[in-house]
Protein backbone atom coordinates (compact mmCIF):
# COMPACT_ATOMS: atom_id res chain seq x y z
CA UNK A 1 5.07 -9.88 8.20
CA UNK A 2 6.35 -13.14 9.76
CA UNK A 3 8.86 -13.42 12.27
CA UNK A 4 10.28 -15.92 14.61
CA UNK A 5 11.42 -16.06 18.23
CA UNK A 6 15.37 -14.90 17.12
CA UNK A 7 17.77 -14.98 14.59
CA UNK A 8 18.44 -18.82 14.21
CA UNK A 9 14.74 -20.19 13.69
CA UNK A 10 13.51 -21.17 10.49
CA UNK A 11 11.27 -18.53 10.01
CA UNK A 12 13.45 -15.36 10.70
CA UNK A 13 16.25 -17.65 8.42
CA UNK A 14 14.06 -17.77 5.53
CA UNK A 15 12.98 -13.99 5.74
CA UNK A 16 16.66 -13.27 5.79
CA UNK A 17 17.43 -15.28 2.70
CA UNK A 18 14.61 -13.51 1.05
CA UNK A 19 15.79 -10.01 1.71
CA UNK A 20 19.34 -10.84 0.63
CA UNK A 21 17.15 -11.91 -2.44
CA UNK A 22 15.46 -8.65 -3.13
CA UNK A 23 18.75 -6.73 -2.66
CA UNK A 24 20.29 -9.16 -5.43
CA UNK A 25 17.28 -9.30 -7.69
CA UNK A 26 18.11 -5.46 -7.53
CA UNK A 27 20.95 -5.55 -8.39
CA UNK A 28 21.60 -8.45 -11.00
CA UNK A 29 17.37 -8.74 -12.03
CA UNK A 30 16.00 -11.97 -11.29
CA UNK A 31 18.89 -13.68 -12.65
CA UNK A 32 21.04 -16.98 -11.68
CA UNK A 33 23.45 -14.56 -10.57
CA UNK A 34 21.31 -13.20 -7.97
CA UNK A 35 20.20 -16.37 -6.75
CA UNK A 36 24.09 -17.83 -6.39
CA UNK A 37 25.11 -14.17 -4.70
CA UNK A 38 21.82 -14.89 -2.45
CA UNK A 39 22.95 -18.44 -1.99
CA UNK A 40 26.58 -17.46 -1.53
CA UNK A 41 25.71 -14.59 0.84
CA UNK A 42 23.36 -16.38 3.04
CA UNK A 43 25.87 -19.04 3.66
CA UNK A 44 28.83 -17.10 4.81
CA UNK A 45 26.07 -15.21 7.12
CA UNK A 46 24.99 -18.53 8.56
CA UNK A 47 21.85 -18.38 6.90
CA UNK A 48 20.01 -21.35 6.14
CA UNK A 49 23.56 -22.79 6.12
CA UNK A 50 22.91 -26.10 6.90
CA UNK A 51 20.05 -26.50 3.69
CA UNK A 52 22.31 -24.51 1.34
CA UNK A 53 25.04 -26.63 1.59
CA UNK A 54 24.93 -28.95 -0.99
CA UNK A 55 22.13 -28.15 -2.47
CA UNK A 56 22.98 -24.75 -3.67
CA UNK A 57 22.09 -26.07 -7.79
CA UNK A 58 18.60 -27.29 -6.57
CA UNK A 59 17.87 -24.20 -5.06
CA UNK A 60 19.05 -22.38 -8.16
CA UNK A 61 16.84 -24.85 -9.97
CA UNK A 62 13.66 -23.98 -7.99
CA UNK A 63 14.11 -19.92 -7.78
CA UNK A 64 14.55 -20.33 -11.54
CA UNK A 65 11.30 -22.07 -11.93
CA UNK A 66 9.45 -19.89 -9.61
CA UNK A 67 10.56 -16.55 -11.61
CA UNK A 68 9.61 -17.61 -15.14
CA UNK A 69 6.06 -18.86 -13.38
CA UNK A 70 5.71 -15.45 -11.78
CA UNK A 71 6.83 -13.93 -15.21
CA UNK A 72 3.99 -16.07 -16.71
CA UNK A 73 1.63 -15.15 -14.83
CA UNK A 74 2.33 -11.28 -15.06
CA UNK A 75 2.30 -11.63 -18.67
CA UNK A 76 -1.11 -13.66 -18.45
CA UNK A 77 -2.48 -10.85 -16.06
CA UNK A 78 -1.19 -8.02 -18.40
CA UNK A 79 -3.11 -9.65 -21.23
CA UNK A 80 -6.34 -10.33 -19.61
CA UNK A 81 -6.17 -6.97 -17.72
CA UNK A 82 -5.96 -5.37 -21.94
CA UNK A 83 -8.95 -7.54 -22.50
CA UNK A 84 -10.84 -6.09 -20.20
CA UNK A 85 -10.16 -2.75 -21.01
CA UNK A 86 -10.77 -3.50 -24.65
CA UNK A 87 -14.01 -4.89 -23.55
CA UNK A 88 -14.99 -1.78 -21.38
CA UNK A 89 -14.18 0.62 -23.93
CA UNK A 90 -16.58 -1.54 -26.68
CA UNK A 91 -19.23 -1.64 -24.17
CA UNK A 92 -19.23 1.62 -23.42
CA UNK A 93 -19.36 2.53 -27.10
CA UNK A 94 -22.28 0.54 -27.68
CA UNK A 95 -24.21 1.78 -24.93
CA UNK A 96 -23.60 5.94 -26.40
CA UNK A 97 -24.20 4.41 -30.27
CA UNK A 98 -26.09 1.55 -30.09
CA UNK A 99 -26.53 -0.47 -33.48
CA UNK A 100 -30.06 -0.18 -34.29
C-alpha cells in the first residue's frame, strides 16, 4: 500500500479520499451521493481541499465515469468467464463421448 511522508502530502491525501470513498460506496453504493458525501467529507477534513474546491462537479463527473467502466468491465469478465466454463464443460464432454 502507498503512503507518504505525513498527513498533508499528496499521496497520504489521496489514500484518505479513497477510504472516505469506500466507507460511502458502503453506505450509499457507488452512487453520486457517495461521491458528493466523499467530496463533502474530505473537504471539511482538509483533504485534498485545495483540488476539491471548485471542482467538486468534475470530480463527480470522473468517479461517475470510472464506476460504469469498472461495471463494464465486470460485466465483460462475468461473460467471458461463462464462456469459458461453457467451453470446458463441451470439451470435456467430447473428450468422454467423442462423435465418431
Amino acid at each position: 500500500m502507498l503512503y507518504g511522508d505525513g498527513e498533508d502530502d499528496i499521496i497520504s491525501q489521496y489514500v484518505n479520499f479513497t477510504r472516505v470513498y469506500q466507507q460511502q460506496s458502503e453506505l450509499h453504493g457507488r452512487t453520486r451521493k457517495a461521491i458528493w458525501e466523499t467530496i463533502h467529507i474530505c473537504k471539511d477534513r482538509g483533504v485534498l481541499k485545495e483540488y476539491l474546491s471548485g471542482r467538486e462537479k468534475e470530480v463527480v463527473s470522473i468517479m461517475m465515469a470510472f464506476s460504469i467502466r469498472k461495471k463494464q468491465w465486470n460485466s465483460l469478465d462475468t461473460r467471458k468467464g461463462r464462456k469459458a466454463v461453457k467451453k470446458g464443460v463441451l470439451d470435456r464432454q467430447r473428450k468422454r463421448h467423442p462423435i465418431c
